[in-house]
N, C-alpha and C. Protein backbone atom coordinates (compact mmCIF):
# COMPACT_ATOMS: atom_id res chain seq x y z
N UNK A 1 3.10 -21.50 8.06
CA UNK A 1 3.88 -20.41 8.57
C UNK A 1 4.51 -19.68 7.39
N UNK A 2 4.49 -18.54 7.18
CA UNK A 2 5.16 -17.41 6.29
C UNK A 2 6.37 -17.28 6.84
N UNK A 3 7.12 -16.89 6.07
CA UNK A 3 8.59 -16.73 6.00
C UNK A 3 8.92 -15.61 4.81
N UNK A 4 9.67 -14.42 5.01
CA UNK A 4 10.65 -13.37 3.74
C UNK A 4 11.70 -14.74 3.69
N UNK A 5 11.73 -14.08 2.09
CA UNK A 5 12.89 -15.02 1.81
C UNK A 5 13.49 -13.93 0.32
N UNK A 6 14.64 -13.72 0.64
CA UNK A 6 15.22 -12.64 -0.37
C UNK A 6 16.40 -13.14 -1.06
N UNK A 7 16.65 -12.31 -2.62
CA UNK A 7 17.68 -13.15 -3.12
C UNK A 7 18.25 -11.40 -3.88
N UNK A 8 19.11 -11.20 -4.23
CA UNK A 8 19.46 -10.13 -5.50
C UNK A 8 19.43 -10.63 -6.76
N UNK A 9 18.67 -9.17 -7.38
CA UNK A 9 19.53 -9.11 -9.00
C UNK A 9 19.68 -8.04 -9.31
N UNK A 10 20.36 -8.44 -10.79
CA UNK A 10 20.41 -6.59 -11.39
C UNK A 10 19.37 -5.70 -11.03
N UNK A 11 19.65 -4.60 -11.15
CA UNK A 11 18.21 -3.69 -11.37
C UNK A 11 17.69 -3.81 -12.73
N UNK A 12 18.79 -4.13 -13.61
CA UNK A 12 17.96 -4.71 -15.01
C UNK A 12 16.82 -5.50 -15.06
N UNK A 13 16.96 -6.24 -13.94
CA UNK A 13 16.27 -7.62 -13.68
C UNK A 13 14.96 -7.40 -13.13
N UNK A 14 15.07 -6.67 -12.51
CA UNK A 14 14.16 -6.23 -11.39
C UNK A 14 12.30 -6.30 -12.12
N UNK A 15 12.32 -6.07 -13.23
CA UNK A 15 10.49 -5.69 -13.65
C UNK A 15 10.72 -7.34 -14.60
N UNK A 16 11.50 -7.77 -14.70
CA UNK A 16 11.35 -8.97 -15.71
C UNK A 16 10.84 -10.29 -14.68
N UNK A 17 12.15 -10.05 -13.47
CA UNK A 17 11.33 -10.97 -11.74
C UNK A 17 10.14 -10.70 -11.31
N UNK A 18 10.19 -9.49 -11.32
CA UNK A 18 8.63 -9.13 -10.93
C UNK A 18 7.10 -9.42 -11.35
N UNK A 19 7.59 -9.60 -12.74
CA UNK A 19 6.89 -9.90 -14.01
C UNK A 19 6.40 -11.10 -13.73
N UNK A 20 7.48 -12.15 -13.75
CA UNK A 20 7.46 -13.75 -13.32
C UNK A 20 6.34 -13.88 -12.03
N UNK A 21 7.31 -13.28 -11.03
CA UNK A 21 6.63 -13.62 -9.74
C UNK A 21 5.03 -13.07 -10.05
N UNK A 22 4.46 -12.36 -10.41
CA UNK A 22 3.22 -11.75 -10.57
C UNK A 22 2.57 -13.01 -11.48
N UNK A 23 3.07 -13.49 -12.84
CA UNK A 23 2.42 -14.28 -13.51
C UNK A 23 2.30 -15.97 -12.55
N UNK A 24 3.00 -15.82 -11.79
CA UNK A 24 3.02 -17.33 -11.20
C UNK A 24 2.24 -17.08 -10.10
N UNK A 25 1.87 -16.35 -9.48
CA UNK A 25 0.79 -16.01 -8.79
C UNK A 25 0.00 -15.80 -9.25
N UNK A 26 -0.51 -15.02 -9.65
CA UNK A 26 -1.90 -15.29 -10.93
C UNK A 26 -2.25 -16.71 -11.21
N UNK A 27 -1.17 -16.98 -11.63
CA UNK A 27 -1.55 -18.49 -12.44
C UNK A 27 -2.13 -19.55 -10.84
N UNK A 28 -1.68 -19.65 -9.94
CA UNK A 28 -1.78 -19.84 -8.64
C UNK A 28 -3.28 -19.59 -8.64
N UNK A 29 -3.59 -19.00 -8.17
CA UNK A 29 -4.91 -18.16 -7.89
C UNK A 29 -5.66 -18.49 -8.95
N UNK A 30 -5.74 -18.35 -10.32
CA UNK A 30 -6.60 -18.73 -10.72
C UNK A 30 -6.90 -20.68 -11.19
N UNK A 31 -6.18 -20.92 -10.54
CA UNK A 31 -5.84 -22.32 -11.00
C UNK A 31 -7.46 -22.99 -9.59
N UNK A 32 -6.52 -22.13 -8.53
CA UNK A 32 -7.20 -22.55 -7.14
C UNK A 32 -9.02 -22.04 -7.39
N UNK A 33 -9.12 -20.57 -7.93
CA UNK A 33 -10.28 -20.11 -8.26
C UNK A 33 -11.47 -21.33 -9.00
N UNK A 34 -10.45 -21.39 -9.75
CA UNK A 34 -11.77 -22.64 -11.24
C UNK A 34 -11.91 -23.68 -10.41
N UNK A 35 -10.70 -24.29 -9.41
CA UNK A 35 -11.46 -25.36 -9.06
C UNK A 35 -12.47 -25.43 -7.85
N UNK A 36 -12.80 -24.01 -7.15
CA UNK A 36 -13.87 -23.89 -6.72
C UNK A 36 -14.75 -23.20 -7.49
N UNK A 37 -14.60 -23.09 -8.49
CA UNK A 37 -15.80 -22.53 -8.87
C UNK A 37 -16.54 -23.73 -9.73
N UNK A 38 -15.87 -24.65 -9.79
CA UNK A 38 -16.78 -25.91 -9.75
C UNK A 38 -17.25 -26.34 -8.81
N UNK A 39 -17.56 -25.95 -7.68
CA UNK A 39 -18.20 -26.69 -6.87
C UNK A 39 -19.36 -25.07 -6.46
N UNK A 40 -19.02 -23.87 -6.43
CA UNK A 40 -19.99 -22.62 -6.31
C UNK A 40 -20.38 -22.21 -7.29
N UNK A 41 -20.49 -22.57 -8.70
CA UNK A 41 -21.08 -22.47 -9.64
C UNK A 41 -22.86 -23.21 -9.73
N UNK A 42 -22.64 -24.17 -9.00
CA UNK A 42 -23.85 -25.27 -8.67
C UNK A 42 -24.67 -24.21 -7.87
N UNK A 43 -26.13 -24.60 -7.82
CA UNK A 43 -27.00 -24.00 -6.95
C UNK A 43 -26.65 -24.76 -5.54
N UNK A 44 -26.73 -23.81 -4.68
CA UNK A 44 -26.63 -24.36 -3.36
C UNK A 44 -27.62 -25.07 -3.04
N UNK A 45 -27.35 -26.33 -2.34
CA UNK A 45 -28.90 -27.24 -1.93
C UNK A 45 -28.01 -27.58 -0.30
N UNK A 46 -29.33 -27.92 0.35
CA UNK A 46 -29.21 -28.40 1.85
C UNK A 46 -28.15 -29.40 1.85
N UNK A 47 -28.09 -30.41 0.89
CA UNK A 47 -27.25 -31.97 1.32
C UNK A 47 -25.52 -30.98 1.09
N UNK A 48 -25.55 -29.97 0.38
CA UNK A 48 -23.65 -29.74 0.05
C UNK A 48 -24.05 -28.35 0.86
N UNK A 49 -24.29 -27.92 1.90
CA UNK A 49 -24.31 -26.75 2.58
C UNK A 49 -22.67 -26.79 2.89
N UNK A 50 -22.37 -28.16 3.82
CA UNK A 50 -20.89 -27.78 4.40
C UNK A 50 -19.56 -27.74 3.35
N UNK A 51 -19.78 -28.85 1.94
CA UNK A 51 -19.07 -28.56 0.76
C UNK A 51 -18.96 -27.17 0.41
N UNK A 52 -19.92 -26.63 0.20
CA UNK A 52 -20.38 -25.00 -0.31
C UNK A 52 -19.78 -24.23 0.81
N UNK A 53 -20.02 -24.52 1.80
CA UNK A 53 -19.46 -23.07 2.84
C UNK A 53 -17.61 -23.65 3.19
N UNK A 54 -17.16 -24.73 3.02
CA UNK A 54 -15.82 -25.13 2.63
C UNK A 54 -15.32 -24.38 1.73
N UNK A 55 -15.89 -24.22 0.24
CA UNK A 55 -15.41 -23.97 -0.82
C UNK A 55 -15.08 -22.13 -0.76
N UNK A 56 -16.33 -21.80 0.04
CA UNK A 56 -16.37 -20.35 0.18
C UNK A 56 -15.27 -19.63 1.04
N UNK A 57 -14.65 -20.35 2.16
CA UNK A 57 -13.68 -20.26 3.29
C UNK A 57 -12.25 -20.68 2.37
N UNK A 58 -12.71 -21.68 1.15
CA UNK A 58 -10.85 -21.57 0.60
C UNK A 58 -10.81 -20.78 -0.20
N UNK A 59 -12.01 -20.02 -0.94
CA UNK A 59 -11.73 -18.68 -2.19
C UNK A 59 -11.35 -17.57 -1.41
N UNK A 60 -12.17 -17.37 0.27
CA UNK A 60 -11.40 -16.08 0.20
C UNK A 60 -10.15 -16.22 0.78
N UNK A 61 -9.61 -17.35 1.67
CA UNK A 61 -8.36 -17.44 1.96
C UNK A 61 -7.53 -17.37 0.45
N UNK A 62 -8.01 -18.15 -0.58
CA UNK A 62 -6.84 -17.65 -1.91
C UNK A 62 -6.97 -16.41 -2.40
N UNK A 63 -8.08 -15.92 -2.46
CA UNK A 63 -7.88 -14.24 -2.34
C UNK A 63 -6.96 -13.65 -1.48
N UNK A 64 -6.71 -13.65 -0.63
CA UNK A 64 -6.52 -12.97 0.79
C UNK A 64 -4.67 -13.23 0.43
N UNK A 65 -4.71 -14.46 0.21
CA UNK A 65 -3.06 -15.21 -0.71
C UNK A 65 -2.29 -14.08 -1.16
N UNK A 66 -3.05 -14.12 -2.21
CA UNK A 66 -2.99 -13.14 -3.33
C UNK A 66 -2.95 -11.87 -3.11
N UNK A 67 -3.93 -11.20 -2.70
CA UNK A 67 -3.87 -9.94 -2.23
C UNK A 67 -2.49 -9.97 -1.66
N UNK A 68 -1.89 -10.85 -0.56
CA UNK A 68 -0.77 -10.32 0.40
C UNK A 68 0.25 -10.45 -0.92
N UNK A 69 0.26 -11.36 -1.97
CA UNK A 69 1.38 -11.57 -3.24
C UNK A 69 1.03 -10.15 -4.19
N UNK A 70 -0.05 -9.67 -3.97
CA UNK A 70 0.01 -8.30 -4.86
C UNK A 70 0.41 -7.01 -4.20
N UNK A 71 0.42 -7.02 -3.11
CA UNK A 71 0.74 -5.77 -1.84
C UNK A 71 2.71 -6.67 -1.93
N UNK A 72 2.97 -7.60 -1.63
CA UNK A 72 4.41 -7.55 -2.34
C UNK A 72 5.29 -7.02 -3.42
N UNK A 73 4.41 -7.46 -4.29
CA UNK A 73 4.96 -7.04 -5.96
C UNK A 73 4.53 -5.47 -5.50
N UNK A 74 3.90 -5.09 -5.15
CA UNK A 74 3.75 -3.30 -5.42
C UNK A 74 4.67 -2.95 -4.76
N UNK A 75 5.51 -3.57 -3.37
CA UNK A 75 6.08 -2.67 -2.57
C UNK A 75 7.29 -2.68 -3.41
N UNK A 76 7.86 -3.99 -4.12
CA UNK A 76 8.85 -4.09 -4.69
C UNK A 76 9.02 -3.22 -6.04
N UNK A 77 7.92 -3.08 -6.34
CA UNK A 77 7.98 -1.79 -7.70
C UNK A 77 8.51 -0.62 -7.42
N UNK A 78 7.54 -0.24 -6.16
CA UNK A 78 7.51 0.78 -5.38
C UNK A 78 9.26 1.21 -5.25
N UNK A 79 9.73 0.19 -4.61
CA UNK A 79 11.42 0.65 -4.17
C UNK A 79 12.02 0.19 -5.75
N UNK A 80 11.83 -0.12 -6.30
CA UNK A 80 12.54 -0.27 -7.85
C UNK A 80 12.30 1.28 -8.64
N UNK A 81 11.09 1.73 -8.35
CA UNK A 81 10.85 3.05 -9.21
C UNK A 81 11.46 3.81 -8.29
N UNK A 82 11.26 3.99 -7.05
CA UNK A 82 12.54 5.02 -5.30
C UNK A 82 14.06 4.78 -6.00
N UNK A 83 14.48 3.46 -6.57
CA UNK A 83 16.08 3.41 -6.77
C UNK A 83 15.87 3.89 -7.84
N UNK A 84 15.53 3.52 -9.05
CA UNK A 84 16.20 4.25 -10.37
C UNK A 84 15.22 5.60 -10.68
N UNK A 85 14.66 6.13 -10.40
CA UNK A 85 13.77 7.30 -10.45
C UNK A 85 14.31 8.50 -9.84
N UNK A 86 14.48 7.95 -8.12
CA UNK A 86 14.90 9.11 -6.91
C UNK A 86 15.90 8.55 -6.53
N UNK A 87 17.28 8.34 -6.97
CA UNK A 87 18.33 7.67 -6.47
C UNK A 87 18.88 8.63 -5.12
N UNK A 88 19.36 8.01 -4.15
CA UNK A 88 19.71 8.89 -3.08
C UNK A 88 21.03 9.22 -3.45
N UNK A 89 21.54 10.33 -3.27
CA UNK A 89 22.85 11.09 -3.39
C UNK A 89 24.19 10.26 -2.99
N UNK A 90 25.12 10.12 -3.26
CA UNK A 90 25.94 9.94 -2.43
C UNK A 90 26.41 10.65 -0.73
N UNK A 91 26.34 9.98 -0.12
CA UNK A 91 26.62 11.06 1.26
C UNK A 91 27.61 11.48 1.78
N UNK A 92 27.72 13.08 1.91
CA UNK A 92 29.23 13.87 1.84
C UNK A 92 29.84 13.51 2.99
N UNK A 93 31.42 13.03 3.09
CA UNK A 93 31.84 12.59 3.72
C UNK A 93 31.93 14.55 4.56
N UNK A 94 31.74 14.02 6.50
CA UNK A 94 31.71 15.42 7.27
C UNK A 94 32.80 15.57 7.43
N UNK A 95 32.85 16.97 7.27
CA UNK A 95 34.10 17.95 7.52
C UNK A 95 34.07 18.19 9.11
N UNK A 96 35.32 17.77 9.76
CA UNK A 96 35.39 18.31 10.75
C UNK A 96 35.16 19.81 11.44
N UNK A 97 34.01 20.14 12.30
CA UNK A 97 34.18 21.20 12.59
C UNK A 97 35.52 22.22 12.76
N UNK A 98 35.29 23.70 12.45
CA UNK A 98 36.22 24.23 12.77
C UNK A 98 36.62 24.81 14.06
N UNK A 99 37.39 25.08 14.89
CA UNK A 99 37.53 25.65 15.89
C UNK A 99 38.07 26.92 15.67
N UNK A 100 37.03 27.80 16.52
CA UNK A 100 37.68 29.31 16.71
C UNK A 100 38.09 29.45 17.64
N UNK A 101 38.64 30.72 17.30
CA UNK A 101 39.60 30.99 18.88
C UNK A 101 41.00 30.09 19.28
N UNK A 102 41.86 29.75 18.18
CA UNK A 102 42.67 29.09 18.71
C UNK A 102 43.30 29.67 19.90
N UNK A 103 43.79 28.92 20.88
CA UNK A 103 44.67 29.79 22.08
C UNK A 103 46.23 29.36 20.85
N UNK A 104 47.28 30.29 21.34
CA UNK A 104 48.54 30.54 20.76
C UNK A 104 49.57 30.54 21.25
């Protein structure tokens, strides 16, 4: 089961976390990659058909991982470059309408 799970930091912080989280995913993924690609590197033969089509069902699920950990990191760039790039204004506190026509 997936779960968000959020924490703050500086905005200083922000591309140095990002940085991390990106390299530890990577590292993830390719860790999971090599060790099937010891087993799909081999020519496929009849006796490891179900090994081989195993191995093929966990690369693209760790792809698929990944992909959803790289569509993260972008969205989070995404609103890191929206805050310090396009900062939103402060918002003007409203002036009460005026009324015309006072009666007297």
């Amino acid at each position: 089961m997936r779960v968000n799970i959020s924490y703050s930091v500086e905005l200083e912080q922000v591309i140095e976390k990002v940085w991390e989280l990106y390299r530890h995913e990577k590292e993830t993924f390719d860790d999971k990659a090599q060790e099937l690609n010891l087993i799909l590197d081999h020519q496929f033969i009849d006796e490891e058909l179900s090994q081989t089509s195993k191995a093929i069902q966990d690369y693209r699920a760790a792809m698929a991982s990944f992909d959803v950990k790289l569509a993260e990191i972008s969205n989070i760039l995404n609103g890191y470059y929206a805050i310090k790039y396009n900062p939103v204004p402060a918002l003007e506190q409203e002036k009460p309408p005026e009324i015309e026509g006072k009666n007297e």
